[in-house]
C-alpha atoms as a PDB file:
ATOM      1  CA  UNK A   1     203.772 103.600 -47.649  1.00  0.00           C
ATOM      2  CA  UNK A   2     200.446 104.824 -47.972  1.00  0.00           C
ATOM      3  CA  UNK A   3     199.817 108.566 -47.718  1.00  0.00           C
ATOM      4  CA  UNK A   4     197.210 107.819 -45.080  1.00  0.00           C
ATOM      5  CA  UNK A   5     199.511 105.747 -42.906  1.00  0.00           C
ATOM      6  CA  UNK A   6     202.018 108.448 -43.472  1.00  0.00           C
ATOM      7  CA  UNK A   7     199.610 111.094 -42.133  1.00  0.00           C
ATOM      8  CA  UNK A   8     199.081 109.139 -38.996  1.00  0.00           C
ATOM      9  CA  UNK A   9     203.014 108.995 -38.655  1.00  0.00           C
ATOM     10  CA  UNK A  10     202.889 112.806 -38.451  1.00  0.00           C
ATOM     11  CA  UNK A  11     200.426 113.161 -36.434  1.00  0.00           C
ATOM     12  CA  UNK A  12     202.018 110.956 -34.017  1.00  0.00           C
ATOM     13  CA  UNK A  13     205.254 109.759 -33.078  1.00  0.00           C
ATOM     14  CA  UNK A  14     207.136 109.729 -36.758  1.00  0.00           C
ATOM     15  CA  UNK A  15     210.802 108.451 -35.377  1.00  0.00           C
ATOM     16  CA  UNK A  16     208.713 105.347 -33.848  1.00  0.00           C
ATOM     17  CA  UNK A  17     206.919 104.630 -37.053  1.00  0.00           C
ATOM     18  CA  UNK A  18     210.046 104.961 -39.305  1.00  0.00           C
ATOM     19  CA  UNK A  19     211.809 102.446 -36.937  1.00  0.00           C
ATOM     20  CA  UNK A  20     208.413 100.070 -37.151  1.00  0.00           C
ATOM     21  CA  UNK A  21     208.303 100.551 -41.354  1.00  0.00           C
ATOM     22  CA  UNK A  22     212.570  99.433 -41.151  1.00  0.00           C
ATOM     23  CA  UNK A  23     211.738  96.586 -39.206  1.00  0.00           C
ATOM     24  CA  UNK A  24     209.069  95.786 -41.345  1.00  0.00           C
ATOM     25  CA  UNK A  25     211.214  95.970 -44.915  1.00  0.00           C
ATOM     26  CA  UNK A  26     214.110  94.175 -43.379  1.00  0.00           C
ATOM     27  CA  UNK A  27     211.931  91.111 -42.702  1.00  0.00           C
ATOM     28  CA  UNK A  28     210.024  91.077 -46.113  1.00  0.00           C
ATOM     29  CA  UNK A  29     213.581  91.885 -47.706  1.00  0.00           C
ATOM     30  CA  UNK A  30     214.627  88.432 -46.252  1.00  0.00           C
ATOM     31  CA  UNK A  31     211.474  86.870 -46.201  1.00  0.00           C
ATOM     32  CA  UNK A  32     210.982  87.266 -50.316  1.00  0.00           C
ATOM     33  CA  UNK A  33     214.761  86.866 -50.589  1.00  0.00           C
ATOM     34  CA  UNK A  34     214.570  83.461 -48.905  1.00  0.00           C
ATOM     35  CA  UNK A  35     211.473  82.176 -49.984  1.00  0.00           C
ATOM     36  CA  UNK A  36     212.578  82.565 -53.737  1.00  0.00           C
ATOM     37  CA  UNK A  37     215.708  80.354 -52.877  1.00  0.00           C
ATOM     38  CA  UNK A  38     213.470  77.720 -51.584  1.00  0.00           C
ATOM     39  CA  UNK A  39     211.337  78.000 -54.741  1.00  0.00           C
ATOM     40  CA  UNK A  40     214.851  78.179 -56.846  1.00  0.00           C
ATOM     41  CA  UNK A  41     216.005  74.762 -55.262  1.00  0.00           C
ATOM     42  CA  UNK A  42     212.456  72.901 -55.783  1.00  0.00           C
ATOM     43  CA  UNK A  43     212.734  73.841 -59.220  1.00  0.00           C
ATOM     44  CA  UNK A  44     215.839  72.852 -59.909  1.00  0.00           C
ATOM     45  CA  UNK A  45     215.138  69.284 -58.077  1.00  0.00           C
ATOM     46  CA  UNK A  46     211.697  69.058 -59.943  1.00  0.00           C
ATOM     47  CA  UNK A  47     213.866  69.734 -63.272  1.00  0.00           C
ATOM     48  CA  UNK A  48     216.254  66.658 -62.462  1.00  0.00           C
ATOM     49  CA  UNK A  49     213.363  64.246 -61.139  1.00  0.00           C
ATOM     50  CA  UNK A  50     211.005  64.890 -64.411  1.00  0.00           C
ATOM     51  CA  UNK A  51     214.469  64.305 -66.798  1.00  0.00           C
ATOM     52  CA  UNK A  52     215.070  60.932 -65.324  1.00  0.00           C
ATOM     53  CA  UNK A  53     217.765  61.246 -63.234  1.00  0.00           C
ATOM     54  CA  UNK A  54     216.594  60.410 -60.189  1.00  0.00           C
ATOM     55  CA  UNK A  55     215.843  61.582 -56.752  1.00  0.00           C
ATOM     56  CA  UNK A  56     219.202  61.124 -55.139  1.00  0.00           C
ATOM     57  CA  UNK A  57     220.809  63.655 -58.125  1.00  0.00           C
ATOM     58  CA  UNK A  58     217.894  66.083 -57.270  1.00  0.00           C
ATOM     59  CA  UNK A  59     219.173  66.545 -53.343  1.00  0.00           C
ATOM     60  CA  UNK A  60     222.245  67.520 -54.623  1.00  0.00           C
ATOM     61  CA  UNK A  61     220.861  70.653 -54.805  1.00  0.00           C
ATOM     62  CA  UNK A  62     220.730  72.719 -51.585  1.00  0.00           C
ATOM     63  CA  UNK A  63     220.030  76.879 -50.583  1.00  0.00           C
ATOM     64  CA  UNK A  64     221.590  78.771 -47.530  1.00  0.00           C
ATOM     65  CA  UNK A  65     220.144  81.895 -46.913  1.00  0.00           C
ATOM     66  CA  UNK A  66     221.907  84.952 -45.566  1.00  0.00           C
ATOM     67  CA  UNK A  67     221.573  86.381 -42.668  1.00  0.00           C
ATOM     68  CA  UNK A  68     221.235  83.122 -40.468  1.00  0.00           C
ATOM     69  CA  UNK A  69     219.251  84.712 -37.771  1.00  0.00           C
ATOM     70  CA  UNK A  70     217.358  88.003 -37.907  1.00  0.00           C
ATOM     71  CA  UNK A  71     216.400  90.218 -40.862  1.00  0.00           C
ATOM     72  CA  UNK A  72     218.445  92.510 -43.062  1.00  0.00           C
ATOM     73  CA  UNK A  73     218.139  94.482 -46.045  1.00  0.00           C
ATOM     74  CA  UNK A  74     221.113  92.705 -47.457  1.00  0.00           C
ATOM     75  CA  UNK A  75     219.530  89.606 -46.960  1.00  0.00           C
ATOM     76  CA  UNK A  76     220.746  86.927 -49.584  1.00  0.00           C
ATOM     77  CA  UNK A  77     220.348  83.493 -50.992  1.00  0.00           C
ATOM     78  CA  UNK A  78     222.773  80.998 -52.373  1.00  0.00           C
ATOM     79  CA  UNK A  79     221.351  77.738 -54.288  1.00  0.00           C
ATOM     80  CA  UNK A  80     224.508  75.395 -55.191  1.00  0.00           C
ATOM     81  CA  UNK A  81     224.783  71.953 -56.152  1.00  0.00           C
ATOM     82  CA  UNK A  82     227.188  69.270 -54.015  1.00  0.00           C
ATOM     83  CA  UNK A  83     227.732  67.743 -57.617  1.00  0.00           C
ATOM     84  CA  UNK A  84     228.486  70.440 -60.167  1.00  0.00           C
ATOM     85  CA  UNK A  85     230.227  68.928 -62.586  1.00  0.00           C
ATOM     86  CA  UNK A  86     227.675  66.052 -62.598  1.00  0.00           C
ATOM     87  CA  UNK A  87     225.162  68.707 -63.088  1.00  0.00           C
ATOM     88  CA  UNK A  88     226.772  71.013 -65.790  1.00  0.00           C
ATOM     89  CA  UNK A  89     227.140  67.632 -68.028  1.00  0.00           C
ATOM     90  CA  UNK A  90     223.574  67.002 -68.078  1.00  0.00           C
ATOM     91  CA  UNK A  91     222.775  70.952 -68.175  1.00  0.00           C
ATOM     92  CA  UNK A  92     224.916  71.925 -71.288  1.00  0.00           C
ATOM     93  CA  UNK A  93     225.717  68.168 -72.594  1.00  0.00           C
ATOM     94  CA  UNK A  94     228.953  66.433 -72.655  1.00  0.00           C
ATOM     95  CA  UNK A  95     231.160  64.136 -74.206  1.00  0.00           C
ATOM     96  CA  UNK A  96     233.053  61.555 -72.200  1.00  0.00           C
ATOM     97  CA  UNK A  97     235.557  59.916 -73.177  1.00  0.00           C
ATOM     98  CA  UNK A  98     237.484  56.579 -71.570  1.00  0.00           C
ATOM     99  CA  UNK A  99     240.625  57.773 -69.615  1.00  0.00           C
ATOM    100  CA  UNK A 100     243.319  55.422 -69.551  1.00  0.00           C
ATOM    101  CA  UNK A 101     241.318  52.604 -71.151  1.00  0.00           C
ATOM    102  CA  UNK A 102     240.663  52.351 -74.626  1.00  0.00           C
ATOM    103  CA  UNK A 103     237.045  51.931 -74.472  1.00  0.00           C
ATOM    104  CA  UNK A 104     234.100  53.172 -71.787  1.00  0.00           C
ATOM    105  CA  UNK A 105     231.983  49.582 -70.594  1.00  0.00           C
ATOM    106  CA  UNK A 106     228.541  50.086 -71.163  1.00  0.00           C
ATOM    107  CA  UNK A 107     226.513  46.877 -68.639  1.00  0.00           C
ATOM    108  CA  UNK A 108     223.833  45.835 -70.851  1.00  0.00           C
ATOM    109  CA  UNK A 109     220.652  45.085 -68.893  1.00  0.00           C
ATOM    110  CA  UNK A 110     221.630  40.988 -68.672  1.00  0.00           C
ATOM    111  CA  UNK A 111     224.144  42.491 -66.539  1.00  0.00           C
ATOM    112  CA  UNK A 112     224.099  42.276 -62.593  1.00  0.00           C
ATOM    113  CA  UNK A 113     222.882  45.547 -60.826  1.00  0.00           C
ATOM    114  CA  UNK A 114     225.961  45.184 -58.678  1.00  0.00           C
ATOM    115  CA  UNK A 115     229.362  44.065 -58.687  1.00  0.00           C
ATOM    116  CA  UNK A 116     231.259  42.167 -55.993  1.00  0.00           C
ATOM    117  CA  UNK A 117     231.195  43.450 -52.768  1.00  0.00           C
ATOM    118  CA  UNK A 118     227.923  45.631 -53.899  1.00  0.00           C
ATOM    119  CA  UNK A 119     230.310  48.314 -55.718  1.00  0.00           C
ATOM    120  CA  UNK A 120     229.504  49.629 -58.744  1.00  0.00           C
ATOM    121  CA  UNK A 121     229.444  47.265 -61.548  1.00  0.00           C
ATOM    122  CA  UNK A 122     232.217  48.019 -63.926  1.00  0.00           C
ATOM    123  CA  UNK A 123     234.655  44.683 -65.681  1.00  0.00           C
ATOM    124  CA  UNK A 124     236.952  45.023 -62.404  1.00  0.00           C
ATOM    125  CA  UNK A 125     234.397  44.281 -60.059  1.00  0.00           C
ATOM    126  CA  UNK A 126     231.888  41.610 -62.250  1.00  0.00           C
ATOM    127  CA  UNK A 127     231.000  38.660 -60.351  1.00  0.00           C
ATOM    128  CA  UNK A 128     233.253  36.340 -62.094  1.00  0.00           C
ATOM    129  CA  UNK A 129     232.487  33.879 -59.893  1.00  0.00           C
ATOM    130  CA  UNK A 130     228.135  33.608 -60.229  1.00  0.00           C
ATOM    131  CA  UNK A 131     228.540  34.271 -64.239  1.00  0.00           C
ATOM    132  CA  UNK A 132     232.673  33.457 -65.471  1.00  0.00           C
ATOM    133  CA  UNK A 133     235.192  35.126 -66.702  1.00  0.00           C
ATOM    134  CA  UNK A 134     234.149  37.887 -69.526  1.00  0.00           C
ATOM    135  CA  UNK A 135     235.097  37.513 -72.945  1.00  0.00           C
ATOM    136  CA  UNK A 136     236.318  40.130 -75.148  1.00  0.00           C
ATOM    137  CA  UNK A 137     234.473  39.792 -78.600  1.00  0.00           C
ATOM    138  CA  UNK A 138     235.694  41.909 -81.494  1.00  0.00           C
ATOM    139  CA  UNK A 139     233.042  43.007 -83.992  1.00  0.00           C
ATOM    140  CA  UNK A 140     234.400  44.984 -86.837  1.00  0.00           C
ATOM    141  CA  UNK A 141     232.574  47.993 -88.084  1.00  0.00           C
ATOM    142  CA  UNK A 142     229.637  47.303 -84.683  1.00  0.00           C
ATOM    143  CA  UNK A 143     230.702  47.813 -81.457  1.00  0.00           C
ATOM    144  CA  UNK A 144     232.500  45.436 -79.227  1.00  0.00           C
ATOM    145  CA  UNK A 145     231.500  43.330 -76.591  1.00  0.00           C
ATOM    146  CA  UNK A 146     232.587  41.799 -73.766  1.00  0.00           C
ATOM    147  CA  UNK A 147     230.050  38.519 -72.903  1.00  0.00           C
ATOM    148  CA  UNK A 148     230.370  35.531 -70.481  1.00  0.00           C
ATOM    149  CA  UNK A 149     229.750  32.114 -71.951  1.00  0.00           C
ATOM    150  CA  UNK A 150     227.614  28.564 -71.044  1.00  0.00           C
ATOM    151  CA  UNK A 151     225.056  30.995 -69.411  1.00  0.00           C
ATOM    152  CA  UNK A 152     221.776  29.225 -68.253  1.00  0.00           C
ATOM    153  CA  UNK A 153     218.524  31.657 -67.733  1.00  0.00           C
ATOM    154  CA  UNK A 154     217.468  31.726 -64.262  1.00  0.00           C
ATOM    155  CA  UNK A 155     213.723  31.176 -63.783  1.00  0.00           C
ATOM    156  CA  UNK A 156     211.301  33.186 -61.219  1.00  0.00           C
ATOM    157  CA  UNK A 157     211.443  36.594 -60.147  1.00  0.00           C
ATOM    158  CA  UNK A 158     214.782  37.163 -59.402  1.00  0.00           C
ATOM    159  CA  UNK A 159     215.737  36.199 -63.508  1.00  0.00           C
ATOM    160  CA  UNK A 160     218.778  37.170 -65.033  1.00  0.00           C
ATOM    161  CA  UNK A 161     221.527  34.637 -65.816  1.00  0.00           C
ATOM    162  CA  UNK A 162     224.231  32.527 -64.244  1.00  0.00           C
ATOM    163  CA  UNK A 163     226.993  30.556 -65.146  1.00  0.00           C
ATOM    164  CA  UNK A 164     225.723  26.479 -65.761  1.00  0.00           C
ATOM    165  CA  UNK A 165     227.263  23.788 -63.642  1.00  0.00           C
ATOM    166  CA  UNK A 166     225.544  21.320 -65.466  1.00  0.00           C
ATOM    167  CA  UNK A 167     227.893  18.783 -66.534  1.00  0.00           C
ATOM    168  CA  UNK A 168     226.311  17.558 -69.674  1.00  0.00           C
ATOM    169  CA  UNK A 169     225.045  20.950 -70.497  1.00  0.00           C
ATOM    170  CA  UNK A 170     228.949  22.288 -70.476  1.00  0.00           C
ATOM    171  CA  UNK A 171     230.271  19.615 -72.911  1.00  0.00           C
ATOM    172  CA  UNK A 172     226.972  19.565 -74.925  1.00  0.00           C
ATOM    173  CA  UNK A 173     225.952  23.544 -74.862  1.00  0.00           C
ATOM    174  CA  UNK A 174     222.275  22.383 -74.759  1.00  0.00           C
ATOM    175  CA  UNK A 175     220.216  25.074 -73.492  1.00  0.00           C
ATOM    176  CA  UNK A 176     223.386  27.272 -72.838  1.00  0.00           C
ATOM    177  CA  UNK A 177     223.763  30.568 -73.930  1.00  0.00           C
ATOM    178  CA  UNK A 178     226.720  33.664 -74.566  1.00  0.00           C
ATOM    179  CA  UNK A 179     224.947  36.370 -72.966  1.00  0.00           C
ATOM    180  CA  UNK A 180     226.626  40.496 -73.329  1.00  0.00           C
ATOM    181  CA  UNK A 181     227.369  42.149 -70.470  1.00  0.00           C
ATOM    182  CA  UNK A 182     228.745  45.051 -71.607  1.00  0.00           C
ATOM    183  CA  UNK A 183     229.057  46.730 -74.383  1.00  0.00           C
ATOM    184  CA  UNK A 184     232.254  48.740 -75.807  1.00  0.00           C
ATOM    185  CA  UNK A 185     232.805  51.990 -77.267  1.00  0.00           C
ATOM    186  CA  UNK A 186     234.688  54.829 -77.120  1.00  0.00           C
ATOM    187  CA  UNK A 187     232.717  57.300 -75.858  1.00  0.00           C
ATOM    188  CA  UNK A 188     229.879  58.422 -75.259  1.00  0.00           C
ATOM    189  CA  UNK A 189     227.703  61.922 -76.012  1.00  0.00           C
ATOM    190  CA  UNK A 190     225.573  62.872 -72.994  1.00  0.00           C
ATOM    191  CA  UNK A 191     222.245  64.896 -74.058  1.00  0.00           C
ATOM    192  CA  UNK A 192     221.558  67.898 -72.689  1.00  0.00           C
ATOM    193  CA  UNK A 193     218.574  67.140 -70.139  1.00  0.00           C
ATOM    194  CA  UNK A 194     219.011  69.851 -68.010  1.00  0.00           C
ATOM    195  CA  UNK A 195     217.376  73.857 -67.506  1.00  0.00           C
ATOM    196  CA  UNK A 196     219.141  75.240 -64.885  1.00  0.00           C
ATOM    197  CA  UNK A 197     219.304  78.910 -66.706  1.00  0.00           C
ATOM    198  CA  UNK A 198     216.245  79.186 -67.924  1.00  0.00           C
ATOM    199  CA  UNK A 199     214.968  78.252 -64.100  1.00  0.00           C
ATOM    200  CA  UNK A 200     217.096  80.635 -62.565  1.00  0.00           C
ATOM    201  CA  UNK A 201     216.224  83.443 -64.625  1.00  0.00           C
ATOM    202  CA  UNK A 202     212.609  82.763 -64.448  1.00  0.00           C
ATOM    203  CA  UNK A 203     212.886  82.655 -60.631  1.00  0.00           C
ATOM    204  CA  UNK A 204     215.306  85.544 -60.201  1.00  0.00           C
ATOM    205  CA  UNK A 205     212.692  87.531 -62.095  1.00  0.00           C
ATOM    206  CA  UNK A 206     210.216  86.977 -59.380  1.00  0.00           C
ATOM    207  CA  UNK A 207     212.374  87.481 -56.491  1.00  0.00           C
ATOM    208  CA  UNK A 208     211.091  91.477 -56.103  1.00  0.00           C
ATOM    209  CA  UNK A 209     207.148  90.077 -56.377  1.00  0.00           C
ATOM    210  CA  UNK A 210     207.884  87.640 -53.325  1.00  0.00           C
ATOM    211  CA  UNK A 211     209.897  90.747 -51.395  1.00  0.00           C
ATOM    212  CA  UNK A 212     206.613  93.104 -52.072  1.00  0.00           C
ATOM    213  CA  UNK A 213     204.577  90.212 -50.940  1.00  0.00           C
ATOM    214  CA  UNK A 214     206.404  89.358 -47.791  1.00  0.00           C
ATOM    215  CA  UNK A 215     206.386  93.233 -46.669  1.00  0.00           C
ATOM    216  CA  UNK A 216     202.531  93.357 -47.081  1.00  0.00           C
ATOM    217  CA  UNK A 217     202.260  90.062 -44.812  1.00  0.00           C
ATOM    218  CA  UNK A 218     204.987  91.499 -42.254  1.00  0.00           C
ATOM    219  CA  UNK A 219     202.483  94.748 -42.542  1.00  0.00           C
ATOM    220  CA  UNK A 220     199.148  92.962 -41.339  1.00  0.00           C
ATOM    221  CA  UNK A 221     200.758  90.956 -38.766  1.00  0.00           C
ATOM    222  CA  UNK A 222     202.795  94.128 -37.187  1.00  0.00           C
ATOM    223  CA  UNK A 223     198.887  96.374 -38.071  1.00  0.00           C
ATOM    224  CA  UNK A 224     197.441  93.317 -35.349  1.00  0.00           C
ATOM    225  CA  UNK A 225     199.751  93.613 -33.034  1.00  0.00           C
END
């Protein structure tokens, strides 16, 4: 508060004014307080876009912002992710391991986009019937693979490979080909391609600029009224 403004409170009506200045710091309070939880969560979703992990990872991340209607000077934001583990792998790194298999299937990129019924491509759902059955190949010392045989590769733009039903071609193996589809191993070590602290803090360190700055806007708009 200025010491001019604060003159003109006591020269006039000072319980008024003190109620107008409340008014006004509750509403930059939650104002700034908001405003850096929006900025928090298009951070965050910028980080996950710009490491490669796509757009529909990034909306994971949401803000709700406290109170829901009116102003307070308790005002506060949350910013939370719908898929935190998902997140913390990628943010501190992570090894994962196969479960209750002895090896994690890898699809090579021969392999279909989808599996049968459009589900996530894994060996249970392959499309056995477009490409065969897969083939388990041992490789001692390399990792293993698991590959369909008597492939022929499809021509045009949708490419890729599919299982020949070319009689000669099958008892012949002329211009047939063992293509991997996935590849074997025991687990894998997730990078760490995440900066959700150093964001936070970096944000959270601005939050009382944004409050001062939202109480000098809610100050010109109430000085027009």
């Amino acid at each position: 508060m200025s010491r001019a403004r604060l003159d003109a409170a006591l020269e006039g009506n000072l319980e008024r004014f003190m109620e107008e200045e409340l008014v006004v710091m509750k509403d930059g309070v939650t104002i700034g307080v908001r405003d850096t939880g929006n900025q928090l969560k298009a951070l965050l979703r910028e980080d996950v876009v710009s490491s490669g992990l796509g757009r529909r990872l990034s909306r994971t991340w949401r803000s709700e912002s406290y109170p829901k209607s009116g102003a307070s000077l308790g005002a506060a934001t949350i910013v939370f992710t719908n898929a935190p583990e998902l997140v913390r792998a990628f943010d501190e790194g992570a090894i994962i391991r196969a479960s209750t298999k002895r090896f994690l299937a890898i699809p090579t990129d021969a392999a279909p986009k989808l599996g049968v019924g459009r589900k996530k491509l894994s060996p249970e759902t392959f499309p056995e019937h477009v490409h065969g059955k897969l083939r388990f190949v041992y490789r001692p010392g390399k990792t293993s693979l698991l590959v369909v045989d008597n492939q022929r590769e499809r021509k045009g733009k949708r490419g890729g490979y599919a299982l020949s039903k070319n009689k000669r071609a099958l008892r012949t193996g002329y211009g047939l080909v063992t293509v991997p589809m996935f590849i074997l191993v025991p687990q894998v070590r997730l990078r760490r391609r995440l900066n959700v602290g150093a964001i936070s803090r970096t944000v959270s360190g601005n939050m009382a600029r944004n409050i001062d700055a939202a109480i000098d806007m809610a100050t010109r708009r109430r000085r027009r009224k």
